[in-house]
Each structure stands twice: as structure tokens, then as C-alpha cells.
ModelCIF file with pLDDT and N, C-alpha, C, O atoms, coordinates in Angstrom:
data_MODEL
#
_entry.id   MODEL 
#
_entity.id                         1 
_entity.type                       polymer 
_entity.pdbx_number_of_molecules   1 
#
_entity_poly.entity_id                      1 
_entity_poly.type                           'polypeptide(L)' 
_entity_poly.nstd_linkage                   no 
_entity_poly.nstd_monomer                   no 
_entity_poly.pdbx_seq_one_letter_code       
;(UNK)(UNK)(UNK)(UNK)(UNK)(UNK)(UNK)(UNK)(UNK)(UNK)(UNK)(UNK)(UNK)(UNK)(UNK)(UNK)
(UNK)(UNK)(UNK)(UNK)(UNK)(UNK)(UNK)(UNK)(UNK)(UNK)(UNK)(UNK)(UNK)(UNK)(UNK)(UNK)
(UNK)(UNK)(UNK)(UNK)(UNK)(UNK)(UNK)(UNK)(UNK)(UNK)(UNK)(UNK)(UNK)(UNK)(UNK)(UNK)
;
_entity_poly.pdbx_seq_one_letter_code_can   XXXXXXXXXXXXXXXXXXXXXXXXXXXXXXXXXXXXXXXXXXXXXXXX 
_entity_poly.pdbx_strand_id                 A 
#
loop_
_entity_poly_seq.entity_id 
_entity_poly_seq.num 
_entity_poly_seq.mon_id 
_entity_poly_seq.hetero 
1 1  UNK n 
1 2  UNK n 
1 3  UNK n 
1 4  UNK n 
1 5  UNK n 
1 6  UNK n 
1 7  UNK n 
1 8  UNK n 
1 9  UNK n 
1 10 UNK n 
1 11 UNK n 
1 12 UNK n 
1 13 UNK n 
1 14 UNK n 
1 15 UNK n 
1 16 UNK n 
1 17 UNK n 
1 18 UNK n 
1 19 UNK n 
1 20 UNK n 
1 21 UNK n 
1 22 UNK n 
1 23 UNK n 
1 24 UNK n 
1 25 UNK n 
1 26 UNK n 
1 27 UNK n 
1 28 UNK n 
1 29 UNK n 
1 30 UNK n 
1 31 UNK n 
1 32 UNK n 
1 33 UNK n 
1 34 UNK n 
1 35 UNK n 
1 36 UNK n 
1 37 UNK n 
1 38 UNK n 
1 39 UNK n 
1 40 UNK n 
1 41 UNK n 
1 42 UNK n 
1 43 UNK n 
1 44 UNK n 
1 45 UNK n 
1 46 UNK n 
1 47 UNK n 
1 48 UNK n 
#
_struct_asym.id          A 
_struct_asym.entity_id   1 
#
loop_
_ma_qa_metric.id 
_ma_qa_metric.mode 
_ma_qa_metric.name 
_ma_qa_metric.software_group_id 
_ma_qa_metric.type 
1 global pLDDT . pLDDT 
2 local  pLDDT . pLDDT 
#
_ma_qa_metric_global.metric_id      1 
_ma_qa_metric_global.metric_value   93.62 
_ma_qa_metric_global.model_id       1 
_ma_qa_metric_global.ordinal_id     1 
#
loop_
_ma_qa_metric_local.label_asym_id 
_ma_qa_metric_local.label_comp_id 
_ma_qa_metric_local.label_seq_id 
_ma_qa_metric_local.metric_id 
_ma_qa_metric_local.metric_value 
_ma_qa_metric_local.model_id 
_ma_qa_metric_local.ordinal_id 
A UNK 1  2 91.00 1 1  
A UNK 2  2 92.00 1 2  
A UNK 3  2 93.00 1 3  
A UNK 4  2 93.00 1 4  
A UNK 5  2 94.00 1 5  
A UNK 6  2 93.00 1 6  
A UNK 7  2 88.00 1 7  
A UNK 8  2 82.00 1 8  
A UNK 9  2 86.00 1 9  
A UNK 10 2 89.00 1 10 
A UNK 11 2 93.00 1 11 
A UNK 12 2 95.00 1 12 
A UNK 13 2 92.00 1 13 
A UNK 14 2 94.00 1 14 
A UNK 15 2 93.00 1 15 
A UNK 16 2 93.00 1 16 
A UNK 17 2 96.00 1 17 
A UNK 18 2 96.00 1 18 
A UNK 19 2 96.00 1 19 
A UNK 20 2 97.00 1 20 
A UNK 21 2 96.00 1 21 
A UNK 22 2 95.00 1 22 
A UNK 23 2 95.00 1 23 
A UNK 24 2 93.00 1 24 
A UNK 25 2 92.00 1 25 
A UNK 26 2 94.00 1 26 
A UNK 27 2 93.00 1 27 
A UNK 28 2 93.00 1 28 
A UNK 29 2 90.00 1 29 
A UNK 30 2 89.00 1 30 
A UNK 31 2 92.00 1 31 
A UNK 32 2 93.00 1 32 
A UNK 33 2 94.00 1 33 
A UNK 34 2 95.00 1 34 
A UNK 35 2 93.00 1 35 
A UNK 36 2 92.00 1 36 
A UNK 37 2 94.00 1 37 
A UNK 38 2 96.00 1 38 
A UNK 39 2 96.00 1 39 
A UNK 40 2 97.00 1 40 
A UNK 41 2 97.00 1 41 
A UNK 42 2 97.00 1 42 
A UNK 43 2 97.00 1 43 
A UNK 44 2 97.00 1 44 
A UNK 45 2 97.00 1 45 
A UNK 46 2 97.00 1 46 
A UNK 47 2 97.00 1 47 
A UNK 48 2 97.00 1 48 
#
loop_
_atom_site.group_PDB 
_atom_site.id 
_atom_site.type_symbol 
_atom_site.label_atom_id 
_atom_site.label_alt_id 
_atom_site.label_comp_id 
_atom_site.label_asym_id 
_atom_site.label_entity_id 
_atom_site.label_seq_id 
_atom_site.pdbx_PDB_ins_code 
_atom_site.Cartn_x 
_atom_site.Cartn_y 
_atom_site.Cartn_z 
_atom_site.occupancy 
_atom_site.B_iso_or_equiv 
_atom_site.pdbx_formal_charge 
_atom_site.auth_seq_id 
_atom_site.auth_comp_id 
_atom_site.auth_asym_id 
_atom_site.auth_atom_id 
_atom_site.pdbx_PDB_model_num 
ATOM 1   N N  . UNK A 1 1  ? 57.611 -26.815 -34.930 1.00 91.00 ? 1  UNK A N  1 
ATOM 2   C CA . UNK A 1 1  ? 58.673 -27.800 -35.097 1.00 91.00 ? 1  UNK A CA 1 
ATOM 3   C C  . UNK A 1 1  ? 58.772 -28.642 -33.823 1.00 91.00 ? 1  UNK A C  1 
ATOM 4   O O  . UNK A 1 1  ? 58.488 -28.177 -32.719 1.00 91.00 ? 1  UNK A O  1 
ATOM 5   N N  . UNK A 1 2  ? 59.258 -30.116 -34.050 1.00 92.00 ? 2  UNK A N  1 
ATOM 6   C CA . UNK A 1 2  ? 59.361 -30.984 -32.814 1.00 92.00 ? 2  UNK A CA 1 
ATOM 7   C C  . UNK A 1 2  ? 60.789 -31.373 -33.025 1.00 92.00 ? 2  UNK A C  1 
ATOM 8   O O  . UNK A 1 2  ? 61.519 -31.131 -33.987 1.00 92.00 ? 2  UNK A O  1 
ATOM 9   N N  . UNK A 1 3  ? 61.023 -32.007 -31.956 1.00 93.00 ? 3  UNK A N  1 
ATOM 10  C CA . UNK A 1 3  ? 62.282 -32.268 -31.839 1.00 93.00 ? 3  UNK A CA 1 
ATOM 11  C C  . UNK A 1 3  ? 62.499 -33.998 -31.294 1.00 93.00 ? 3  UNK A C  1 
ATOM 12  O O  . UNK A 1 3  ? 62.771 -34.300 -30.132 1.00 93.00 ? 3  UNK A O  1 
ATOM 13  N N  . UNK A 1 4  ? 62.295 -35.051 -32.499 1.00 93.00 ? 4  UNK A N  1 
ATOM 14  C CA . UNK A 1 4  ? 62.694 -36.042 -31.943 1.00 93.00 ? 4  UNK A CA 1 
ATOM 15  C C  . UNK A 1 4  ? 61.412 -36.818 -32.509 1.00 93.00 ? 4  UNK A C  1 
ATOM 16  O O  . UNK A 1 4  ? 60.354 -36.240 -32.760 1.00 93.00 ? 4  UNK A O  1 
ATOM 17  N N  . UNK A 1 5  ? 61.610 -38.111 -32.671 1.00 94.00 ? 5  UNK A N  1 
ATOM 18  C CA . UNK A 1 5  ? 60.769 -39.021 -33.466 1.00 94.00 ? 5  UNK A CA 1 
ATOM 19  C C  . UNK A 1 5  ? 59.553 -38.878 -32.335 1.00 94.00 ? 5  UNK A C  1 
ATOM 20  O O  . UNK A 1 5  ? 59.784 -38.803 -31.128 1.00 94.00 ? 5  UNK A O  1 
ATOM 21  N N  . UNK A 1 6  ? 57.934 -38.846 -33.047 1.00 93.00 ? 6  UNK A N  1 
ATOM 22  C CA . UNK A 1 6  ? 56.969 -38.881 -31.797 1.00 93.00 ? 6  UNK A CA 1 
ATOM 23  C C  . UNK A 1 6  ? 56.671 -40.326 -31.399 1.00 93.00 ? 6  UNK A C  1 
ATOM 24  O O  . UNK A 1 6  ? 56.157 -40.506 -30.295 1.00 93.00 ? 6  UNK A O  1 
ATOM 25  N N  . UNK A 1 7  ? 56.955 -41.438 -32.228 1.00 88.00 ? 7  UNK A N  1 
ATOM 26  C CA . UNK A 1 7  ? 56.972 -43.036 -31.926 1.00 88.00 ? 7  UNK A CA 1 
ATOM 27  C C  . UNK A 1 7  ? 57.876 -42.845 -30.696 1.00 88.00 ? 7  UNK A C  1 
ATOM 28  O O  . UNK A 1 7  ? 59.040 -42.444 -30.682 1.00 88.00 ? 7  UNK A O  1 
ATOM 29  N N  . UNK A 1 8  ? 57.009 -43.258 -29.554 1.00 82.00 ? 8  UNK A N  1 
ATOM 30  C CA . UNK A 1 8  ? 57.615 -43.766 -28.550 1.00 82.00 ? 8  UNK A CA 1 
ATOM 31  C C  . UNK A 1 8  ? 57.655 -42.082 -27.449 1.00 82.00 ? 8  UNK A C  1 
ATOM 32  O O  . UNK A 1 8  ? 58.116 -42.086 -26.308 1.00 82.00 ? 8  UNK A O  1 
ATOM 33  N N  . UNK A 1 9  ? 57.173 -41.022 -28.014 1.00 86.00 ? 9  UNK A N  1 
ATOM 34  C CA . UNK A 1 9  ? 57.379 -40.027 -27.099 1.00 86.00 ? 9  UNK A CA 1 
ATOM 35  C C  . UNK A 1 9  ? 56.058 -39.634 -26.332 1.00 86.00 ? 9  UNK A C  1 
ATOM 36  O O  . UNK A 1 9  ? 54.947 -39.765 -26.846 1.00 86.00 ? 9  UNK A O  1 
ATOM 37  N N  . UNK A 1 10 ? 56.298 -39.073 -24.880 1.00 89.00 ? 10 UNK A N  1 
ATOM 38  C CA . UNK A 1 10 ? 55.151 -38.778 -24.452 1.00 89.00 ? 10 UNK A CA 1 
ATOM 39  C C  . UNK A 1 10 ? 54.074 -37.658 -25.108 1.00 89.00 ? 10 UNK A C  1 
ATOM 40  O O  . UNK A 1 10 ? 54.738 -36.740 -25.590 1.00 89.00 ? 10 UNK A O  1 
ATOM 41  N N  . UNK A 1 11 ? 53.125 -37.512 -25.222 1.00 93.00 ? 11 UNK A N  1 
ATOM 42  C CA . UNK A 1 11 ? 52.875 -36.670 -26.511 1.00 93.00 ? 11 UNK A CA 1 
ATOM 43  C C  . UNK A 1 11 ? 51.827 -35.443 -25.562 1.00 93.00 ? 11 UNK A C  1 
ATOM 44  O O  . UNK A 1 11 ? 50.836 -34.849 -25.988 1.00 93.00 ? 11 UNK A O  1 
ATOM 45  N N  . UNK A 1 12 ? 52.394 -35.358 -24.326 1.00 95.00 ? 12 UNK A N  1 
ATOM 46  C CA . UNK A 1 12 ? 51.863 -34.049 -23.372 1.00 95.00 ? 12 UNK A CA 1 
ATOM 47  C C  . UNK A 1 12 ? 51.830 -32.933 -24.833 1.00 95.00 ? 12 UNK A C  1 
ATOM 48  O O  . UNK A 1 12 ? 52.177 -33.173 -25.989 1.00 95.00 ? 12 UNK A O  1 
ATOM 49  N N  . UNK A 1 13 ? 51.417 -32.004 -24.383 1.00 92.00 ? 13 UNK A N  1 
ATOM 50  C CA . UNK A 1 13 ? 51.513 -30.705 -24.580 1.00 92.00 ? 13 UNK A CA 1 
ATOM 51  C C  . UNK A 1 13 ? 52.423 -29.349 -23.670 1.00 92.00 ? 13 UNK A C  1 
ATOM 52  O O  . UNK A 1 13 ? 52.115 -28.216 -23.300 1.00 92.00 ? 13 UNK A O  1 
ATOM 53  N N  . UNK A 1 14 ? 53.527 -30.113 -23.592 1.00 94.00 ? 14 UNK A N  1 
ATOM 54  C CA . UNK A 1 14 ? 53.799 -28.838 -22.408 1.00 94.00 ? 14 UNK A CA 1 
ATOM 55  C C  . UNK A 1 14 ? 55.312 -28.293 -23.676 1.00 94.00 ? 14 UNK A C  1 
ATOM 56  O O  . UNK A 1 14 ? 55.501 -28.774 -24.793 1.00 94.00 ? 14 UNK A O  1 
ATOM 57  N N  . UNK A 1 15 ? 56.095 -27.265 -23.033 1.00 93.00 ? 15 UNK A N  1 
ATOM 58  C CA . UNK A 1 15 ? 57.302 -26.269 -23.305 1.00 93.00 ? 15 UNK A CA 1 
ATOM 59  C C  . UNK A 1 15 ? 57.768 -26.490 -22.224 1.00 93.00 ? 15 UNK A C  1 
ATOM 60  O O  . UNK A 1 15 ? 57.333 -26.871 -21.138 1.00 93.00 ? 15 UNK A O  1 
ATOM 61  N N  . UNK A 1 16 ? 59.265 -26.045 -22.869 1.00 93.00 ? 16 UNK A N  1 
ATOM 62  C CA . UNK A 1 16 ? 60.079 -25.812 -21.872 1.00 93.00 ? 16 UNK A CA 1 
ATOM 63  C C  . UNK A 1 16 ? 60.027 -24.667 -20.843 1.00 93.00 ? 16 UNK A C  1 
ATOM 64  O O  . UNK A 1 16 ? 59.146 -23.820 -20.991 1.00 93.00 ? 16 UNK A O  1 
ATOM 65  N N  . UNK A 1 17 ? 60.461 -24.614 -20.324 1.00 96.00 ? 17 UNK A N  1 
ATOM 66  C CA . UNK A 1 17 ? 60.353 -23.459 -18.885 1.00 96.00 ? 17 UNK A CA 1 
ATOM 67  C C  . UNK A 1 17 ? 61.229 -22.559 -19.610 1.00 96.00 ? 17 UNK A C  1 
ATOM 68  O O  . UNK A 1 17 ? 62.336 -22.854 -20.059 1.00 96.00 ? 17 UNK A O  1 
ATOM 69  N N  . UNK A 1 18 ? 60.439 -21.050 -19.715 1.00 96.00 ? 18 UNK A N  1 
ATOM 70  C CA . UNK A 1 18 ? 61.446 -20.290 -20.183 1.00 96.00 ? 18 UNK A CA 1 
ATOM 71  C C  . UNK A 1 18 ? 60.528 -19.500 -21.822 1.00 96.00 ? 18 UNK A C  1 
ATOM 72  O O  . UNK A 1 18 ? 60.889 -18.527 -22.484 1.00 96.00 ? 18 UNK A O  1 
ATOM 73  N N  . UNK A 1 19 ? 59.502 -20.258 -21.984 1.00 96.00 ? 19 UNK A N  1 
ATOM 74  C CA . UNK A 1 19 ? 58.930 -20.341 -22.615 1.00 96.00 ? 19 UNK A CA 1 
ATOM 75  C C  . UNK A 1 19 ? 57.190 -19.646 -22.695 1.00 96.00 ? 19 UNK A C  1 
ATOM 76  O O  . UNK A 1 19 ? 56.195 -20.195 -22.220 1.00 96.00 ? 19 UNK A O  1 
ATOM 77  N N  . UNK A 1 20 ? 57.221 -18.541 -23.310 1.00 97.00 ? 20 UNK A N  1 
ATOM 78  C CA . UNK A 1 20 ? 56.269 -17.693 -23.667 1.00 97.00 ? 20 UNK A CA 1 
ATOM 79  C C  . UNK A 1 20 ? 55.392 -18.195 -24.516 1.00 97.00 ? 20 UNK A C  1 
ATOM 80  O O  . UNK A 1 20 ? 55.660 -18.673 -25.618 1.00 97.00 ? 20 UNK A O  1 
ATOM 81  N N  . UNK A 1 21 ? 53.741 -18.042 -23.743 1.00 96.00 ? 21 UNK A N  1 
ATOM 82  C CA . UNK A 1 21 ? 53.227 -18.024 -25.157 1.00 96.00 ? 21 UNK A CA 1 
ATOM 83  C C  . UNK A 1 21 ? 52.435 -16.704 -25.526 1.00 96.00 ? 21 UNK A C  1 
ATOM 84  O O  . UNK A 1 21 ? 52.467 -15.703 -24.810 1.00 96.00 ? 21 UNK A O  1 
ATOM 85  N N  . UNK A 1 22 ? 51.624 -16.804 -26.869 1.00 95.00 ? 22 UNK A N  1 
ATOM 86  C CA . UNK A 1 22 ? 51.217 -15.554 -27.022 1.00 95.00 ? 22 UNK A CA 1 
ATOM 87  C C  . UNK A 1 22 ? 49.845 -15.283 -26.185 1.00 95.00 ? 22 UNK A C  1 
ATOM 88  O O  . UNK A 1 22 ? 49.612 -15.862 -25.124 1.00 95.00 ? 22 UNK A O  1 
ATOM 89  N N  . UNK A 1 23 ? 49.182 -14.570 -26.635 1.00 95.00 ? 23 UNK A N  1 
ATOM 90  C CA . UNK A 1 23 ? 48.021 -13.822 -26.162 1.00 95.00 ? 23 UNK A CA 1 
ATOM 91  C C  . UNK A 1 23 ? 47.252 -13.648 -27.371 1.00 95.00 ? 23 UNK A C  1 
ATOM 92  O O  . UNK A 1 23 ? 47.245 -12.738 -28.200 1.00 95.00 ? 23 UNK A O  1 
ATOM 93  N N  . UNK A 1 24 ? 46.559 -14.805 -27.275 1.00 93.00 ? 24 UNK A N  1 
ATOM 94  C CA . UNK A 1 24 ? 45.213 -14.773 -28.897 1.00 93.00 ? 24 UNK A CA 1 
ATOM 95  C C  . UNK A 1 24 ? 43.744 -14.749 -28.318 1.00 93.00 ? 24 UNK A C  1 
ATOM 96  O O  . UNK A 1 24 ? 43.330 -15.763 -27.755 1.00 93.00 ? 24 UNK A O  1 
ATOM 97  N N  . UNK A 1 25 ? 42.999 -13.720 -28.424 1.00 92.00 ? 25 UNK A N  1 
ATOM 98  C CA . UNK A 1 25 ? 41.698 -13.786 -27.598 1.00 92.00 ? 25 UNK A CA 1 
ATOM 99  C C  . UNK A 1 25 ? 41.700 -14.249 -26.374 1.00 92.00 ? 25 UNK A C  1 
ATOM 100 O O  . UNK A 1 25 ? 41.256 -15.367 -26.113 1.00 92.00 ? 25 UNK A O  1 
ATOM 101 N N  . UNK A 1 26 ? 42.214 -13.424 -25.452 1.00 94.00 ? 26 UNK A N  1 
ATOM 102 C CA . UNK A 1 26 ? 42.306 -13.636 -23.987 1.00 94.00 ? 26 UNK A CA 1 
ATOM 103 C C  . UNK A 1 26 ? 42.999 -15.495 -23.727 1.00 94.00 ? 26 UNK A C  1 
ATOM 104 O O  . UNK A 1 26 ? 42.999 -16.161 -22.691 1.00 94.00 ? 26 UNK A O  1 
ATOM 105 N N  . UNK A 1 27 ? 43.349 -15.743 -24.669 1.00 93.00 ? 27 UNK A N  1 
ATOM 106 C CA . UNK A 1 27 ? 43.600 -17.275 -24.432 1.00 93.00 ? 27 UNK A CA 1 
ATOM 107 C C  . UNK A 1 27 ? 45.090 -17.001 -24.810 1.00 93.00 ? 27 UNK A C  1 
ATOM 108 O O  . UNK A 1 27 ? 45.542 -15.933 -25.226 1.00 93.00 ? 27 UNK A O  1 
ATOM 109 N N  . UNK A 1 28 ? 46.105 -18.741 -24.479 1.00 93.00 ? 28 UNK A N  1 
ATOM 110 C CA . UNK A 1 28 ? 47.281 -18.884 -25.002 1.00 93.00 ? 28 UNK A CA 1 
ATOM 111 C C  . UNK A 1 28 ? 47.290 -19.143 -26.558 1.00 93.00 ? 28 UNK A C  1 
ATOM 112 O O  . UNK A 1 28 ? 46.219 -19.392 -27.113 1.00 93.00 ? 28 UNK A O  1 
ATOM 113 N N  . UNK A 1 29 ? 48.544 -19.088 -27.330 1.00 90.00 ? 29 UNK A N  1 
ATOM 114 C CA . UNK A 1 29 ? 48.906 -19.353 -28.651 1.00 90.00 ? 29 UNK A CA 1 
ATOM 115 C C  . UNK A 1 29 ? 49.999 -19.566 -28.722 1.00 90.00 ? 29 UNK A C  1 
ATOM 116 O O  . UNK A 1 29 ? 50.592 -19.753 -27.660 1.00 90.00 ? 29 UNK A O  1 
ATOM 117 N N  . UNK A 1 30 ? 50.881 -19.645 -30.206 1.00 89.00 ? 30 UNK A N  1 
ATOM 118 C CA . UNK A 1 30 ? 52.049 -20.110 -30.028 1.00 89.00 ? 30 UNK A CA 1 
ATOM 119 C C  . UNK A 1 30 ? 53.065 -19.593 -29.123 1.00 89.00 ? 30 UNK A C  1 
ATOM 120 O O  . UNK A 1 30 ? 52.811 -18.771 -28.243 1.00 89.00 ? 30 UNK A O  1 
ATOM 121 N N  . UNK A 1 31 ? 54.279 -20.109 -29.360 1.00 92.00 ? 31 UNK A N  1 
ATOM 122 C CA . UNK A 1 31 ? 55.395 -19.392 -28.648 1.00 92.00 ? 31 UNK A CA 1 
ATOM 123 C C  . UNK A 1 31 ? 55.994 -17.641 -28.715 1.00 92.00 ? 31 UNK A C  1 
ATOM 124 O O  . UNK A 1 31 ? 55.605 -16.934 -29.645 1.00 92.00 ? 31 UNK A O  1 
ATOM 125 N N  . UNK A 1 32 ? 56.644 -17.254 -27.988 1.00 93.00 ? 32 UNK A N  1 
ATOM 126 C CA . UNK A 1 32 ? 56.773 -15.549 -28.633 1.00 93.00 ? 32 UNK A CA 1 
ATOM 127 C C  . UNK A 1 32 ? 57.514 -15.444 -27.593 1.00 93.00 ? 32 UNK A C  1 
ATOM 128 O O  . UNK A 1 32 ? 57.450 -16.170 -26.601 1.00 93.00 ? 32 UNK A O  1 
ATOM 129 N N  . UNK A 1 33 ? 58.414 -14.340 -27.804 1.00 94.00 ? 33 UNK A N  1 
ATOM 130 C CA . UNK A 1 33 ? 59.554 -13.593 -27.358 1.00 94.00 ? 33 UNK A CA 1 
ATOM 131 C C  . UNK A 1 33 ? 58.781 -13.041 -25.718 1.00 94.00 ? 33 UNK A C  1 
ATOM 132 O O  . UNK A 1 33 ? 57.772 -12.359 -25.901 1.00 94.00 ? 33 UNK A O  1 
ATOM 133 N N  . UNK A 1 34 ? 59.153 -13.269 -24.237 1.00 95.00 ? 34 UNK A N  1 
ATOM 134 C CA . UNK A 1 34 ? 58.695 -13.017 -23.714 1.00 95.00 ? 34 UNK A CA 1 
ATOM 135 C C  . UNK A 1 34 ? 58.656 -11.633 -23.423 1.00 95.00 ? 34 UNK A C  1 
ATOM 136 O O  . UNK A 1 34 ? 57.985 -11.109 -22.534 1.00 95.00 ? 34 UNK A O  1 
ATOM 137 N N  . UNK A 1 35 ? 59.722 -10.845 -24.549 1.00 93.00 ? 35 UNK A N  1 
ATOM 138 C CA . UNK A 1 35 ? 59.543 -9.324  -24.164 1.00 93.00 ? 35 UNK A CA 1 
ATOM 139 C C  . UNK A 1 35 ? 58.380 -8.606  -24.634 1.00 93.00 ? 35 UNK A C  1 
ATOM 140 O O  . UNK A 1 35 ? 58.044 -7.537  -24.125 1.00 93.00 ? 35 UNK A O  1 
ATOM 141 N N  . UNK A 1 36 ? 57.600 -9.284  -25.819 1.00 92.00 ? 36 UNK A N  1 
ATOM 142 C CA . UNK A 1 36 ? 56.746 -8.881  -26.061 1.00 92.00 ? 36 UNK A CA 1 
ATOM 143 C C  . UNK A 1 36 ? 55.626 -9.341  -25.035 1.00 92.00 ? 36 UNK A C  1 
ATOM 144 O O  . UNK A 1 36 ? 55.854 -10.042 -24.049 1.00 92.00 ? 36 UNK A O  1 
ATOM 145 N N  . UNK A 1 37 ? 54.055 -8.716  -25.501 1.00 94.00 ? 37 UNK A N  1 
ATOM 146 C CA . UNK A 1 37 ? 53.327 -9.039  -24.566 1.00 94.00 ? 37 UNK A CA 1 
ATOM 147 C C  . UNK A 1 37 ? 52.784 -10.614 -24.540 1.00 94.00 ? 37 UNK A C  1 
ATOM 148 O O  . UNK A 1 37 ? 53.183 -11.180 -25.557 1.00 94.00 ? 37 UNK A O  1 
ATOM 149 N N  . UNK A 1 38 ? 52.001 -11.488 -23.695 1.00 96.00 ? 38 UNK A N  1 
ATOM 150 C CA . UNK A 1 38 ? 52.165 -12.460 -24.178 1.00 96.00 ? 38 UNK A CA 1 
ATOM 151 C C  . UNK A 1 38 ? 51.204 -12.707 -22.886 1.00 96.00 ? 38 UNK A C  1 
ATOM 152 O O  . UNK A 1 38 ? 50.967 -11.788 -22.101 1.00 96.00 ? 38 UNK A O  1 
ATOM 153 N N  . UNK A 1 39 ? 50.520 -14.382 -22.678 1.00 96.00 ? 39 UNK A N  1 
ATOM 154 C CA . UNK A 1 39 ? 49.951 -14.753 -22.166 1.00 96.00 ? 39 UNK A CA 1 
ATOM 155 C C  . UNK A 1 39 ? 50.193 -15.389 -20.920 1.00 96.00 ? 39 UNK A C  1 
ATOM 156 O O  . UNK A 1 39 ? 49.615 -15.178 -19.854 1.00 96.00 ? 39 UNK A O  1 
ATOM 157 N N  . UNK A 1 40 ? 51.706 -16.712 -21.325 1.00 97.00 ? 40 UNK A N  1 
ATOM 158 C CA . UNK A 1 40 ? 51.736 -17.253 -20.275 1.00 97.00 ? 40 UNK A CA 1 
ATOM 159 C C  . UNK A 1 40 ? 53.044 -18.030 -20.067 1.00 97.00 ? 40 UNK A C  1 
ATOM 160 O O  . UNK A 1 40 ? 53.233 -19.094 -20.656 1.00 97.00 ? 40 UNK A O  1 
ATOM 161 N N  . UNK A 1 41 ? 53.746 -17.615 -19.413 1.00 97.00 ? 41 UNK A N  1 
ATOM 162 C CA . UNK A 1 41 ? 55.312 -18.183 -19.416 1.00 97.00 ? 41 UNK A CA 1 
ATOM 163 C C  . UNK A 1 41 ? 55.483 -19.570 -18.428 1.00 97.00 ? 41 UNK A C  1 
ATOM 164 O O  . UNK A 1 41 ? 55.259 -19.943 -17.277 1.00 97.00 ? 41 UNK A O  1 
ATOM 165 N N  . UNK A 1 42 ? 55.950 -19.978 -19.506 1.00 97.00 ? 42 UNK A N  1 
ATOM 166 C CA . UNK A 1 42 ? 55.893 -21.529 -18.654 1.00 97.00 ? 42 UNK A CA 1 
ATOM 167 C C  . UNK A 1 42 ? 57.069 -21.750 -17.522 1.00 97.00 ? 42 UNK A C  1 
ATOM 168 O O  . UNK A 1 42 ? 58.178 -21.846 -18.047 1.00 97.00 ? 42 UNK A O  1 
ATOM 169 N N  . UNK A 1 43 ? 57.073 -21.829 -16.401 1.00 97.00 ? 43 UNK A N  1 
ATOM 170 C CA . UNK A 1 43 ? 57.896 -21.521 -15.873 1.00 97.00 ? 43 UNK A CA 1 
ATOM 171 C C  . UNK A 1 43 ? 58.131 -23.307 -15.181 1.00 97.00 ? 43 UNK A C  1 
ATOM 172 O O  . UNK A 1 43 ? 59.123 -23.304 -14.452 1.00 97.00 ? 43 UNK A O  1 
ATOM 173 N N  . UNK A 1 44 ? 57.682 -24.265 -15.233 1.00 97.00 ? 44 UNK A N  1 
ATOM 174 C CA . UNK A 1 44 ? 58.436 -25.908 -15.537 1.00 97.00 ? 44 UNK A CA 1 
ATOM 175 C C  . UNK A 1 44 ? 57.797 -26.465 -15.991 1.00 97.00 ? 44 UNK A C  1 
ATOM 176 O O  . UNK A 1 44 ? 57.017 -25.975 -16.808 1.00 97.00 ? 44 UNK A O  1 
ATOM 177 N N  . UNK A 1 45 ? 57.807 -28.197 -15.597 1.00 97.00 ? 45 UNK A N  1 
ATOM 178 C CA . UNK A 1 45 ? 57.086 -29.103 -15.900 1.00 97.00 ? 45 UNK A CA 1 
ATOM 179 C C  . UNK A 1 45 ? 56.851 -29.714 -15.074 1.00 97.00 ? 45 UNK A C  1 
ATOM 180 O O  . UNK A 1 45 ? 57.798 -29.858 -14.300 1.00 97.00 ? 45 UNK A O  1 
ATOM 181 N N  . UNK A 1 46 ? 55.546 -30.439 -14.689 1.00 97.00 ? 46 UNK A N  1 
ATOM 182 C CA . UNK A 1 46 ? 55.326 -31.801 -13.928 1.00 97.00 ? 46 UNK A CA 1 
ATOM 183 C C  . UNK A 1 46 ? 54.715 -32.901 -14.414 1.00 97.00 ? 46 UNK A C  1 
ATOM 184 O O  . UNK A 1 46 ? 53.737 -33.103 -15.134 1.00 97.00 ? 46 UNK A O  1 
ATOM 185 N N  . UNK A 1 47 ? 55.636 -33.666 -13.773 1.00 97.00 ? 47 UNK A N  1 
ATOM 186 C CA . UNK A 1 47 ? 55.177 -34.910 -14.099 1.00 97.00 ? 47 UNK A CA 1 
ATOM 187 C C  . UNK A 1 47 ? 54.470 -35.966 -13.271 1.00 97.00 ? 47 UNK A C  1 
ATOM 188 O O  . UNK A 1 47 ? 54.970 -36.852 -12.577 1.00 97.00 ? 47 UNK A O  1 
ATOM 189 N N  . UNK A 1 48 ? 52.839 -35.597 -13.560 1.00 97.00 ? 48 UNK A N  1 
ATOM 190 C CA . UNK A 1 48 ? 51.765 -36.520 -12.405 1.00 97.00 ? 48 UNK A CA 1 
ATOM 191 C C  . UNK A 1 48 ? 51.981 -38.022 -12.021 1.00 97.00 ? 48 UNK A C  1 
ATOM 192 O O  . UNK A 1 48 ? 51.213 -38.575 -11.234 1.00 97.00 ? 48 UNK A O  1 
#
């Protein structure tokens, strides 16, 4: 799910900070509860 018309949005790939993803073949995947096990918690954003 997105949040907000994508006309006109930056169309990065990032999450919010706070934000888990899973662990699918040694790689990231969707989002998931960070209590479970998981890959990679996004902890901000930058903007280059």
C-alpha cells in the first residue's frame, strides 16, 4: 500500500525509520514486525 497520489511524488524506494524488512534468501523483502527475525531496519532517510 502507498500513501498519496504517485503524480508528482518522489518515487525513491525508501521506509520510514522504524521500519523492518524481512529476510528472503539472505536478501531484504517486505516489511515485518521487527520482533520477528528480519533483515534490515531502516533506521532514516537521506536525502542526496
Amino acid at each position: 500500500r502507498t500513501t498519496g497520489p504517485a503524480k508528482g511524488q518522489d518515487q525513491s524506494d525508501v521506509y520510514q525509520p522504524g521500519v523492518c524488512l524481512a529476510l528472503v534468501n539472505k536478501g531484504p523483502g517486505g516489511p515485518v514486525g521487527c520482533n520477528t527475525e528480519h533483515s534490515y531496519e531502516i533506521v532514516g532517510i537521506a536525502d542526496l
